[in-house]
Protein backbone atom coordinates (compact mmCIF):
# COMPACT_ATOMS: atom_id res chain seq x y z
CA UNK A 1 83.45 142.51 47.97
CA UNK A 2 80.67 140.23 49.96
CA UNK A 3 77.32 141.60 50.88
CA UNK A 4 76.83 142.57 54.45
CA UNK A 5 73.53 141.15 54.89
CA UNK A 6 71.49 142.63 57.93
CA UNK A 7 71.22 139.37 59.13
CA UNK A 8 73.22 136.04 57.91
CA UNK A 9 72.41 132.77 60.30
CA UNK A 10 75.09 129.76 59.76
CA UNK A 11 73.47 126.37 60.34
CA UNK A 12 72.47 127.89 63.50
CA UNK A 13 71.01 125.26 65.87
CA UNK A 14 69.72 125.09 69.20
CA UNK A 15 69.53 122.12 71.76
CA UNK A 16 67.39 121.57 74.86
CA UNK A 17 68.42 118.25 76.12
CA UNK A 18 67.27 115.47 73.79
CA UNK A 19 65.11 118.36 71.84
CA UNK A 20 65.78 119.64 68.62
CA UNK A 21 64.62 122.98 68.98
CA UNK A 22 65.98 124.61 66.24
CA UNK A 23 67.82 122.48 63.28
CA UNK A 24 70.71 123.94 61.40
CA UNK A 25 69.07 127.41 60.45
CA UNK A 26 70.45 128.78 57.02
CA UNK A 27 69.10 132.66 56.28
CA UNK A 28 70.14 135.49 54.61
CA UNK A 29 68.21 138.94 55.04
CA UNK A 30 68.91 141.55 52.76
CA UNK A 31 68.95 145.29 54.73
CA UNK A 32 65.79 146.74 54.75
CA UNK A 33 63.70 144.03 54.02
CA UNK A 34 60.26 143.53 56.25
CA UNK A 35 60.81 139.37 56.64
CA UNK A 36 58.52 137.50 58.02
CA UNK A 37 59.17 133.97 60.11
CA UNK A 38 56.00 132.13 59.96
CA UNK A 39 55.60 128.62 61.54
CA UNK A 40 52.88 126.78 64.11
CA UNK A 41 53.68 126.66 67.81
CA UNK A 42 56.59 124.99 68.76
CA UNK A 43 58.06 125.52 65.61
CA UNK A 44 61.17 127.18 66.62
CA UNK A 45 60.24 130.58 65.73
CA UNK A 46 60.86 132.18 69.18
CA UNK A 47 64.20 129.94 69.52
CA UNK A 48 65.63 131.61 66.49
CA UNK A 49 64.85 135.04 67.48
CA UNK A 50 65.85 134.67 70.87
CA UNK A 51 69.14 133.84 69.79
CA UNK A 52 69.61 136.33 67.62
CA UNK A 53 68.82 138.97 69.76
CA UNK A 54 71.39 136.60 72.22
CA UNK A 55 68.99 136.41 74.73
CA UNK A 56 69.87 132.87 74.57
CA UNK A 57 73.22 130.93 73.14
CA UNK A 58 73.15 128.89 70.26
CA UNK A 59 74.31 125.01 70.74
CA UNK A 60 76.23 125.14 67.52
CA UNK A 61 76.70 127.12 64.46
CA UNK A 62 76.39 131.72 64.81
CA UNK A 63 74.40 134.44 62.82
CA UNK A 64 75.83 137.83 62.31
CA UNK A 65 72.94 140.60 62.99
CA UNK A 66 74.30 143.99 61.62
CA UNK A 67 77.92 142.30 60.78
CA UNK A 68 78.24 141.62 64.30
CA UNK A 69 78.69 137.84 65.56
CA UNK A 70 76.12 136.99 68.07
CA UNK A 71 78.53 134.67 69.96
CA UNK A 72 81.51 136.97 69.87
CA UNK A 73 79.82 140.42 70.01
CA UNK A 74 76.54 139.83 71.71
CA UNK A 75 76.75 143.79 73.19
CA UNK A 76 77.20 145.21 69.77
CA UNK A 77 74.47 143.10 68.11
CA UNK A 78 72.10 144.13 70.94
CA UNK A 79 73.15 148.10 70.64
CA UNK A 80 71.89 147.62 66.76
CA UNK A 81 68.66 146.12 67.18
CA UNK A 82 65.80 146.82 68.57
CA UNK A 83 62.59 144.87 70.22
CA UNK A 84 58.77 144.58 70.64
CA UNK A 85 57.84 141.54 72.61
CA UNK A 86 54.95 139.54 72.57
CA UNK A 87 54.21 140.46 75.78
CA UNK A 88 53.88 144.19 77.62
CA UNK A 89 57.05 145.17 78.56
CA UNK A 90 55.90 149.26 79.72
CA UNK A 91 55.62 150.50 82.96
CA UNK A 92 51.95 151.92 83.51
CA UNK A 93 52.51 153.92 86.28
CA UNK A 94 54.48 156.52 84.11
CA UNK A 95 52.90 158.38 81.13
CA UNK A 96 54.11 157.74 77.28
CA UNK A 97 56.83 160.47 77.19
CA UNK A 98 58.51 159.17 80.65
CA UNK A 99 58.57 155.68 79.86
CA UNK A 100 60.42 156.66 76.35
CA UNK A 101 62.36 158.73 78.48
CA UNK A 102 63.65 155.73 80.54
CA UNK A 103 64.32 153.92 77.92
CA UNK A 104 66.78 156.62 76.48
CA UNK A 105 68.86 156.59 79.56
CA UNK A 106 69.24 152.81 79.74
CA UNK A 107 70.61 153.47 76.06
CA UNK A 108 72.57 156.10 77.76
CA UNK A 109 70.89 159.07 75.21
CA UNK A 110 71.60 162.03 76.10
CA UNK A 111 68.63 164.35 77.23
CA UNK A 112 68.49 167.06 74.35
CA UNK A 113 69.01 164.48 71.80
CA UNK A 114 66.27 161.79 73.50
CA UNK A 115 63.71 164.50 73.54
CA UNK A 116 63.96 165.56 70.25
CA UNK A 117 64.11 161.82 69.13
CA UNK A 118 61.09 160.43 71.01
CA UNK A 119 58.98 163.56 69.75
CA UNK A 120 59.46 162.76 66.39
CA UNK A 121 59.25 159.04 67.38
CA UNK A 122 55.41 160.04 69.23
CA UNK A 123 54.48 161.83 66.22
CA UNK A 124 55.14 158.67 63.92
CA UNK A 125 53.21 156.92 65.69
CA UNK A 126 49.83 159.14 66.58
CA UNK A 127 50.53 159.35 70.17
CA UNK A 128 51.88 163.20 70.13
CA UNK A 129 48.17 163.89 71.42
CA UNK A 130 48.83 161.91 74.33
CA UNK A 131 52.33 161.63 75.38
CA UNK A 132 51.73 162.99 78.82
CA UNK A 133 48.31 160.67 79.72
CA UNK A 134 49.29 157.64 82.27
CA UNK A 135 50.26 154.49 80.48
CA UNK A 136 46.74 153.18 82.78
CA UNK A 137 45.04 155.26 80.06
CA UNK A 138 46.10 153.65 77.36
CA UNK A 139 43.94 151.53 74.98
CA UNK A 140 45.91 148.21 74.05
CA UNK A 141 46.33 149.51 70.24
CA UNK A 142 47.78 152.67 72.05
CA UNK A 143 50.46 150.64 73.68
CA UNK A 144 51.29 148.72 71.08
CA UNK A 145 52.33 151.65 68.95
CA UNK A 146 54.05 153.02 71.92
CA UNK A 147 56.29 150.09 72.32
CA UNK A 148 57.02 150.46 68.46
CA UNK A 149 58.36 153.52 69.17
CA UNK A 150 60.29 152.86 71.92
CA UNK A 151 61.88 150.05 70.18
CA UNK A 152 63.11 152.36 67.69
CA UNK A 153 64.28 155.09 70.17
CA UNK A 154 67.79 154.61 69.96
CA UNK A 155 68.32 154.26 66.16
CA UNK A 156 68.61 150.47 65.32
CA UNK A 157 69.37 149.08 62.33
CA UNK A 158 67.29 145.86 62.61
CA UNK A 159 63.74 145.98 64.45
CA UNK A 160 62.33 142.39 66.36
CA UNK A 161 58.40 142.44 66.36
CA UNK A 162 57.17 139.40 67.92
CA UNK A 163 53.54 139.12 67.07
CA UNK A 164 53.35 143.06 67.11
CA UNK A 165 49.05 142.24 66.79
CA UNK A 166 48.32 139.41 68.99
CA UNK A 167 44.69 140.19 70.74
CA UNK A 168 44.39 143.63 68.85
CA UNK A 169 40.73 144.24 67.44
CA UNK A 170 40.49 144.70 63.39
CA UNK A 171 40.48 148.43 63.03
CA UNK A 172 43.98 148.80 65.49
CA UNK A 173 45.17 145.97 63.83
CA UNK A 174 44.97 147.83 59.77
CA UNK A 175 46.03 151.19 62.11
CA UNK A 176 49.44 149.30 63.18
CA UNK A 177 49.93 147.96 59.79
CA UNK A 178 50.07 151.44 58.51
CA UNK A 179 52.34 152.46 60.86
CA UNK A 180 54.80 149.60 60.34
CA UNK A 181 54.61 149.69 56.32
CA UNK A 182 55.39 154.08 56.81
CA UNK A 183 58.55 152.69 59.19
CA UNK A 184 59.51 150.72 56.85
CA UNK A 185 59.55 153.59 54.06
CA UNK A 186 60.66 155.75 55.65
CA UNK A 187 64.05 154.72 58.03
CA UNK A 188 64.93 151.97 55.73
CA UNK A 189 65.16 149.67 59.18
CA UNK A 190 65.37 146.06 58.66
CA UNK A 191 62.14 144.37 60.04
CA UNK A 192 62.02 141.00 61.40
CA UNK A 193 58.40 139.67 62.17
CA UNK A 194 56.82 136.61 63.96
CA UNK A 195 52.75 136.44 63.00
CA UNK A 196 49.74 134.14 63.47
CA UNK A 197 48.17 136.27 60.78
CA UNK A 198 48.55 135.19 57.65
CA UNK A 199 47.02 138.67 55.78
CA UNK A 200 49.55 140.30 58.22
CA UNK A 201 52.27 138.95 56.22
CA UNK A 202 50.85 139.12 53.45
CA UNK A 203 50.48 142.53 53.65
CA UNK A 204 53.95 143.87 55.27
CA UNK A 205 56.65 141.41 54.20
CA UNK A 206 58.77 141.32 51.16
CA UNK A 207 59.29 137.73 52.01
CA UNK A 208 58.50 134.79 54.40
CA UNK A 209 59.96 131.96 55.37
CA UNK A 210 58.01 129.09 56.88
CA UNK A 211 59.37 127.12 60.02
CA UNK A 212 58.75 123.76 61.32
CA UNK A 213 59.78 121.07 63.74
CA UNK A 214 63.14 123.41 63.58
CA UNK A 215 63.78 123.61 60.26
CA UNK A 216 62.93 126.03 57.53
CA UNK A 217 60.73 124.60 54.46
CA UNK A 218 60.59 127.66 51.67
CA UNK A 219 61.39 131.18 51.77
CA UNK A 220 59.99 133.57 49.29
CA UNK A 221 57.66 136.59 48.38
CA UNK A 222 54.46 136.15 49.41
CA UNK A 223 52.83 135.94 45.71
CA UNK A 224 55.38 133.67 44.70
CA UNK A 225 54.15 131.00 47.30
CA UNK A 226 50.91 131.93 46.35
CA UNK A 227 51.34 131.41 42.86
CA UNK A 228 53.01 127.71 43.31
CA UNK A 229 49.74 126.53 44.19
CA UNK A 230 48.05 125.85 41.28
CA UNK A 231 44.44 126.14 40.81
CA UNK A 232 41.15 126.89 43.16
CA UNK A 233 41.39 125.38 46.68
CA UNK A 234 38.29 123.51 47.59
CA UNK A 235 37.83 122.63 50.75
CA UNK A 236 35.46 119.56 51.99
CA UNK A 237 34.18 118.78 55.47
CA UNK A 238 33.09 115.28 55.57
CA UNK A 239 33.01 112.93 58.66
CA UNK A 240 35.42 110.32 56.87
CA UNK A 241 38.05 112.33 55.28
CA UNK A 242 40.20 109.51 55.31
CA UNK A 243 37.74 107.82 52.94
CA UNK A 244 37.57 110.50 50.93
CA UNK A 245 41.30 111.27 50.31
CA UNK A 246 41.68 108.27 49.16
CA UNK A 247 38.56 107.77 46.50
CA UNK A 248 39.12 111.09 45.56
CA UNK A 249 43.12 110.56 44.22
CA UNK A 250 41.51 107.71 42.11
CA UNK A 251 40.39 110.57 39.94
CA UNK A 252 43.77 111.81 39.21
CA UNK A 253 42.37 115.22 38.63
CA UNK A 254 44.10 117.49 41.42
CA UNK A 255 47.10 118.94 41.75
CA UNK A 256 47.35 118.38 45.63
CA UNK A 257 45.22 116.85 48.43
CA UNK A 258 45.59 117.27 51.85
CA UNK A 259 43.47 116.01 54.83
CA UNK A 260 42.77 118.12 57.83
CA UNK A 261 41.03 116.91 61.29
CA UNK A 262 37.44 117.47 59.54
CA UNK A 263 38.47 118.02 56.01
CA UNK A 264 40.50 117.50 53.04
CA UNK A 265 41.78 120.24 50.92
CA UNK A 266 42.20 120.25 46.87
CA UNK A 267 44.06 122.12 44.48
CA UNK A 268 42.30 122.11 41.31
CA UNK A 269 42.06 123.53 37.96
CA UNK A 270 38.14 124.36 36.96
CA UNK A 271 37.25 123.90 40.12
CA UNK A 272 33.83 124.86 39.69
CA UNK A 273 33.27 122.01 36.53
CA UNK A 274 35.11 119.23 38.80
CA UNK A 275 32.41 120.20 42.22
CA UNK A 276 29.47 118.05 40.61
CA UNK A 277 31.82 115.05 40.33
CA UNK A 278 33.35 115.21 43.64
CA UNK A 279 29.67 115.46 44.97
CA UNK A 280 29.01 111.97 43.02
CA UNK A 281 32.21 110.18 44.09
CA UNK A 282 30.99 110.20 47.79
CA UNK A 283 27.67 109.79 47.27
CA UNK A 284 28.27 106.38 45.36
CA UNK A 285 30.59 105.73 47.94
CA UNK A 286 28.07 106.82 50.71
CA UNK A 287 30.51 109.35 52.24
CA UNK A 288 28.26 112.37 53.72
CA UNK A 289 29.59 115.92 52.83
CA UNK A 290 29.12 118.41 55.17
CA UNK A 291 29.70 121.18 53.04
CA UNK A 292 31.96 122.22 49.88
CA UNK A 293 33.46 125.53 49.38
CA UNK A 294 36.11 127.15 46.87
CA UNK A 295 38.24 129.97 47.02
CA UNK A 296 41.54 131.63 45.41
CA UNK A 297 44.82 129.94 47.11
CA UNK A 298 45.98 132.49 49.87
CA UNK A 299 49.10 132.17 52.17
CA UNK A 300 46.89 130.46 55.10
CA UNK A 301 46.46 127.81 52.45
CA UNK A 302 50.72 127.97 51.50
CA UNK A 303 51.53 127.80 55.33
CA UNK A 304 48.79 124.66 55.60
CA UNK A 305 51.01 122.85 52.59
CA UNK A 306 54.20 122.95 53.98
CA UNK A 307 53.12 122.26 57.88
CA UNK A 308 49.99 120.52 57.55
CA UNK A 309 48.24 122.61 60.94
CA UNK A 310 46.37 125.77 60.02
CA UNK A 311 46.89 128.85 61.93
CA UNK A 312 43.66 130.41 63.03
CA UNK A 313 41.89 133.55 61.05
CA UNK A 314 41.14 136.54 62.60
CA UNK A 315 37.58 135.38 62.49
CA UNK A 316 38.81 132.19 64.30
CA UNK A 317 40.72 133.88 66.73
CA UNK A 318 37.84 136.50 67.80
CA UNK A 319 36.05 133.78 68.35
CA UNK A 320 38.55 132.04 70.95
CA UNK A 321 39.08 135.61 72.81
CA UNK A 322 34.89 135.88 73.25
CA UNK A 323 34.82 132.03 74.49
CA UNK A 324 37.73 132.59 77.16
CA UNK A 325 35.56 136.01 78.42
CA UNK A 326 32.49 134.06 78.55
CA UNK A 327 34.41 131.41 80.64
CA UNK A 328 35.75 133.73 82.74
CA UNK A 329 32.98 135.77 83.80
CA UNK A 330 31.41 132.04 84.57
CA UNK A 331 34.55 131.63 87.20
């Protein structure tokens, strides 16, 4: 008998006029799997989830999502999932409990059953405490975990979290981790998750896959990818790294070099013993270095091989949200 998948995409492809949006998709995602769909903007992450939710129609090849064909059944496969945008989606003029409670009834859930069901769904998620306070309230972690909740309120089988973390501080970022990881345990619900964060999916997904220009480059655990690159990665900031790609490759001592904007990225064994030549190659061939650093290959530095653009840290991304408030208050 063939596996049922939770989700099974069949060189699923998506058009926008002379754009290739999305290029022959292949995926198979076992049930109960956290999977996570990593790729840059533009990369045709939100294409492929947006038609598999059929929010939008593909321009060729299907996916079944819970068995059910998203061109022929699109009201079944939207009955059996469930969805936290990327963007606010809750009313804030109602309080916790009453938005759950609208959701229910646009699910048509009956009222002893919804009430039971979003109190257990309010404990999961810490907001018990506060289930009658005004949505205004809220802090933004607080909402997030709300719309977790009511994404699950009516039972579904596979669960759509579109950057579930985007603009969250540290601490409610590890506090919505948790939360996902125990939903995961515990209801066995098939998790599908776009991130920015690299440690994020590091952390929750059995496996990734990484997208670009449309098309998917690897898929695989997390430590797998890790462990393909081989050796330290040391990372140079120079003002030609052009110049320095290339004298550097006349070595023949790295496994893989890459240059960034400002940079160019090794893989090397002994990283540490091969430093002190690297430093000599550019200063016989008057290159300045800016600075050297090494560290233990991570999945930021996976996602960098196969795309070539690195998504921004946490650190990085603090950063950004601290320049933009500056600006504004400036307006």
């Amino acid at each position: 008998m063939k596996q049922l998948y939770a989700i099974e995409t069949f060189a699923l492809t998506k058009r926008y006029g002379k754009i290739l949006a999305l290029d022959q998709l292949n995926l198979k995602i076992e049930p109960g799997e956290v999977f996570g769909l990593l790729g840059p903007n533009g990369a045709g992450k939100t294409t492929a989830i947006s038609m598999l939710c059929t929010v939008n129609s593909p321009t060729s090849g299907t996916a079944l999502v819970n068995g059910y064909d998203i061109r022929k059944q699109a009201g079944k496969v939207r009955r059996s999932i469930g969805i936290v945008f990327q963007d606010p989606s809750i009313d804030d003029r109602l309080t916790g409990r009453e938005n759950m409670m609208l959701h229910a009834t646009l699910y048509d859930i009956r009222s002893p059953a919804a009430k039971k069901r979003i109190g257990q769904l309010l404990d999961l998620v810490g907001l018990a405490d506060r289930a009658d306070s005004p949505m205004k309230t809220y802090s933004g972690g607080m909402r997030r975990r709300l719309e977790l909740a009511r994404g699950l309120l009516h039972s579904p089988r596979v669960l759509f979290l579109d950057e579930p973390t985007l603009g969250l501080d540290p601490q409610t970022r590890q506090h919505l981790w948790s939360h996902i990881e125990e939903l995961a345990r515990r209801s066995n619900i098939t998790v599908i998750l776009t991130t920015h964060y690299m440690e994020e999916a590091e952390r929750l997904c059995s496996r990734v896959g990484i997208i670009d220009i449309g098309r998917i480059k690897v898929v695989d655990t997390p430590a797998n990818l890790i462990g393909e690159l081989k050796g330290d990665v040391v990372t140079v900031v120079t003002n030609r790294p052009a110049d320095f790609l290339a004298r550097i490759k006349e070595l023949n001592f790295t496994h893989h070099a890459e240059e960034t904007d400002s940079s160019v990225r090794l893989h090397l064994s002994d990283a540490e013993k091969k430093v002190p030549m690297i430093v000599e190659l550019a200063s016989a061939s008057q290159i300045e270095l800016k600075s050297v650093s090494i560290h233990k290959p991570t999945l930021n530095d996976v996602f960098l091989h196969y795309t070539g653009k690195e998504i921004r840290s946490e650190e990085a991304e603090n950063e950004l949200r601290s320049t933009m408030r500056a600006l504004n208050r400036m307006r």
